[in-house]
Protein backbone atom coordinates (compact mmCIF):
# COMPACT_ATOMS: atom_id res chain seq x y z
CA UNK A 1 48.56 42.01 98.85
CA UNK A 2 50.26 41.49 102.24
CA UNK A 3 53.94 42.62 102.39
CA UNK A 4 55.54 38.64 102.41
CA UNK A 5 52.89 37.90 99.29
CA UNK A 6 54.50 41.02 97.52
CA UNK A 7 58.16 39.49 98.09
CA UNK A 8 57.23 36.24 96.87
CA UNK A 9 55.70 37.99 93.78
CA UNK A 10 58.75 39.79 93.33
CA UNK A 11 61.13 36.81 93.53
CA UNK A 12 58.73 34.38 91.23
CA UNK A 13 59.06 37.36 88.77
CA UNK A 14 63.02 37.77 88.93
CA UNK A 15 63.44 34.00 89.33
CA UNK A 16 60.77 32.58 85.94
CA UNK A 17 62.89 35.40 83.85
CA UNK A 18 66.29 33.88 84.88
CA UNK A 19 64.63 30.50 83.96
CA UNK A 20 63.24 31.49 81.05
CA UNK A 21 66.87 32.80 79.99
CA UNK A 22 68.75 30.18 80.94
CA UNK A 23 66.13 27.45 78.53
CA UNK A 24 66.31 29.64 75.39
CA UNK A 25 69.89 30.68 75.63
CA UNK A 26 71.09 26.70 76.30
CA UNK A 27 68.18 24.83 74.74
CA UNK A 28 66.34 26.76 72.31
CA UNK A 29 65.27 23.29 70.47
CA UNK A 30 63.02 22.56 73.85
CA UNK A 31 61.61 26.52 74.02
CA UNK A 32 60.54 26.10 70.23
CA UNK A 33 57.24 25.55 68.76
CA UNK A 34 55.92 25.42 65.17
CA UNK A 35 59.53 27.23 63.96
CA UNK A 36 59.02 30.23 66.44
CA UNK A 37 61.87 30.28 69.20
CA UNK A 38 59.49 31.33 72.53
CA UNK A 39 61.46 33.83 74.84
CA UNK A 40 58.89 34.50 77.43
CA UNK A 41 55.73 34.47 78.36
CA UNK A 42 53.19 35.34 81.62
CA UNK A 43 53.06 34.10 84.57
CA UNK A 44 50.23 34.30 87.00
CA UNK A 45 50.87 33.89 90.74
CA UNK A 46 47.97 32.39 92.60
CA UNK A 47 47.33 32.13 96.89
CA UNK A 48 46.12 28.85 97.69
CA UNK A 49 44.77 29.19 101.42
CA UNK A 50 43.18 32.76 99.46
CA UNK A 51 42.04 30.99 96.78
CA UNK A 52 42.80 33.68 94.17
CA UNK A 53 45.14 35.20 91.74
CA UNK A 54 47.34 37.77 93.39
CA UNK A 55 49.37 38.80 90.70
CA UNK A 56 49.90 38.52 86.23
CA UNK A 57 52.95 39.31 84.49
CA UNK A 58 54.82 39.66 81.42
CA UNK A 59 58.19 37.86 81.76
CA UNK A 60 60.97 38.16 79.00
CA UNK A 61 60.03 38.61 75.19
CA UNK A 62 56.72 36.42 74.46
CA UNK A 63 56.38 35.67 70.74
CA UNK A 64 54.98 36.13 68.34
CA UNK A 65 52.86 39.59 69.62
CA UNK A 66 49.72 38.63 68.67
CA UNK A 67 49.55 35.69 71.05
CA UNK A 68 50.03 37.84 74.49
CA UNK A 69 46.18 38.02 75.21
CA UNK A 70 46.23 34.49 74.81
CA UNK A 71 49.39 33.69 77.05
CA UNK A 72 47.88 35.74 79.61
CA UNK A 73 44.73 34.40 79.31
CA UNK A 74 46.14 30.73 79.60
CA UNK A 75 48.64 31.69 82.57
CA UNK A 76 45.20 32.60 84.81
CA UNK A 77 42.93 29.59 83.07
CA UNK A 78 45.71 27.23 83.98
CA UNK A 79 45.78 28.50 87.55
CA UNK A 80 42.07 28.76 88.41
CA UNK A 81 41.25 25.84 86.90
CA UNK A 82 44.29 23.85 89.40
CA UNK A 83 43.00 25.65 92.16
CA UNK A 84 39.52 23.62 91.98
CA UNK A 85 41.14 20.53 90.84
CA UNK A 86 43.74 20.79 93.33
CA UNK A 87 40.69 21.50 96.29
CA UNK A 88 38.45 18.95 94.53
CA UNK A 89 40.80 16.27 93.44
CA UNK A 90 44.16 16.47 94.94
CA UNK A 91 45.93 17.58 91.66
CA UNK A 92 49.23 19.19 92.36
CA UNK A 93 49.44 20.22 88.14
CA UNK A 94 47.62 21.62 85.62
CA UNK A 95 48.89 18.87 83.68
CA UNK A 96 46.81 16.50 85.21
CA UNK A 97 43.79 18.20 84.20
CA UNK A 98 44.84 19.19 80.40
CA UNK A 99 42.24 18.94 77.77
CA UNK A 100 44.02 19.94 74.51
CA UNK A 101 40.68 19.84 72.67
CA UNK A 102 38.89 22.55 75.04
CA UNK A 103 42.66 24.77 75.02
CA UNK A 104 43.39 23.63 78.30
CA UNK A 105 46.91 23.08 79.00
CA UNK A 106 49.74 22.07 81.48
CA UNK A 107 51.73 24.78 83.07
CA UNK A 108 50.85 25.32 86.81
CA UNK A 109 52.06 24.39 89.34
CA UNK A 110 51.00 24.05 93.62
CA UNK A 111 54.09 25.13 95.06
CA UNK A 112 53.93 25.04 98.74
CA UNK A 113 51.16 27.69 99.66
CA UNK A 114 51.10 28.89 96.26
CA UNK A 115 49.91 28.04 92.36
CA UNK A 116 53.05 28.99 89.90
CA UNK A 117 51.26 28.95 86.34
CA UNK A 118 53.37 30.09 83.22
CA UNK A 119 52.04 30.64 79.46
CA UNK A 120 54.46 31.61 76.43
CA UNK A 121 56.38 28.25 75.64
CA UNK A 122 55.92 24.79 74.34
CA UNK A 123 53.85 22.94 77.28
CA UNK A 124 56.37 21.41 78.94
CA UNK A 125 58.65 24.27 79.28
CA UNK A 126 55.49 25.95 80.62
CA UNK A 127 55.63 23.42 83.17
CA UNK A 128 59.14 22.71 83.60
CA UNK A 129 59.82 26.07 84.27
CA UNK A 130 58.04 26.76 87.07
CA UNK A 131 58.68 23.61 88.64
CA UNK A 132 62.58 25.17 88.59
CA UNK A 133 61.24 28.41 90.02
CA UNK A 134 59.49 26.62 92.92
CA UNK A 135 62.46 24.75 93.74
CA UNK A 136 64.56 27.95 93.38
CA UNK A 137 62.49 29.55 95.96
CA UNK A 138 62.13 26.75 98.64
CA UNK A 139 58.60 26.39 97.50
CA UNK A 140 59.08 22.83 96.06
CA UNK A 141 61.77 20.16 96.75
CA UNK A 142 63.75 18.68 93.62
CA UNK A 143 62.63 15.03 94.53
CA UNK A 144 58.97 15.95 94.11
CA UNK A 145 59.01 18.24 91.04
CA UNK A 146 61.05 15.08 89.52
CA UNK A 147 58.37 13.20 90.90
CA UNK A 148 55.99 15.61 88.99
CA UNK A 149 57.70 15.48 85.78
CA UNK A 150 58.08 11.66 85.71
CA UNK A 151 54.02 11.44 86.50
CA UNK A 152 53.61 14.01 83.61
CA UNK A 153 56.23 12.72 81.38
CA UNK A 154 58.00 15.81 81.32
CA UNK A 155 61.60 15.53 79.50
CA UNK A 156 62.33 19.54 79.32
CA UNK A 157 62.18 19.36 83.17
CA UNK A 158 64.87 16.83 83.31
CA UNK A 159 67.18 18.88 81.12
CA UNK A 160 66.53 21.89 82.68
CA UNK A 161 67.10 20.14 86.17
CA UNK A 162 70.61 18.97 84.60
CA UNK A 163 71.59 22.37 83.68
CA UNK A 164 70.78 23.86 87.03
CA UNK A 165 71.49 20.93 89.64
CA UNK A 166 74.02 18.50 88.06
CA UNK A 167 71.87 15.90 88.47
């Protein structure tokens, strides 16, 4: 991993943990699924022009224990499988490949020369979060990721984009 990958890594780390914080502290109704309050997750950081994961981590307090293999899991399946959609089809989410049937879920992202992908909440929030990251980090403008939400009927974005940019 090259020196400006490792800052970016460090940054999308920092930055989905503040996220994260800031939806289950203000919203916990939206990080909530099946009566468990979700308070982290992983997220996988992928290189587009690389085509490959660079990095996997554990962000916050993912819940309940037993699921981590399976966030983790999900994080990287959500990625790899945008990266060939993205490449193949033009897809710019995860979301627009979901198959809820086959465990396939939204969640990732292509932000700028990256793929943000996040497991540990309710879908959306998966989504929504790292669509706040990107913009956080100059990787994706707010009038796209709304763009992105809208397309993917994403409310938890909009909130989350309310909290953070008065909109």
């Amino acid at each position: 991993m090259n020196e400006f990958t490792a800052k970016v890594v460090e940054k999308v780390i920092e930055k989905t943990g503040e996220i994260v914080n800031i939806l289950v502290k203000n919203y916990p109704e939206l990080a909530t699924s099946k009566g468990i309050l979700k308070k982290g997750g992983y997220v996988s950081i992928y290189s587009l022009g690389a085509k490959r994961l660079e990095f996997v981590s554990i962000v916050g307090k993912p819940v309940p224990q037993e699921k981590w293999s399976a966030y983790s899991y999900n994080s990287e399946e959500k990625g790899a499988r945008l990266i060939s959609t993205h490449f193949e089809l033009g897809h710019m989410t995860s979301y627009e490949s979901r198959d809820p049937d086959n465990g396939k879920w939204g969640g990732a992202i292509v932000a700028d020369n990256y793929i943000l992908s996040f497991s540990g909440l309710p879908e959306q929030a998966d989504e929504a979060v790292m669509m706040a990251v990107a913009i956080e980090l100059d990787l994706l403008s707010l009038i796209n990721a709304e763009d992105i939400a809208k397309r993917n009927n994403n409310e938890i974005f909009a909130v989350l984009a309310n909290y953070l940019y008065d909109e």
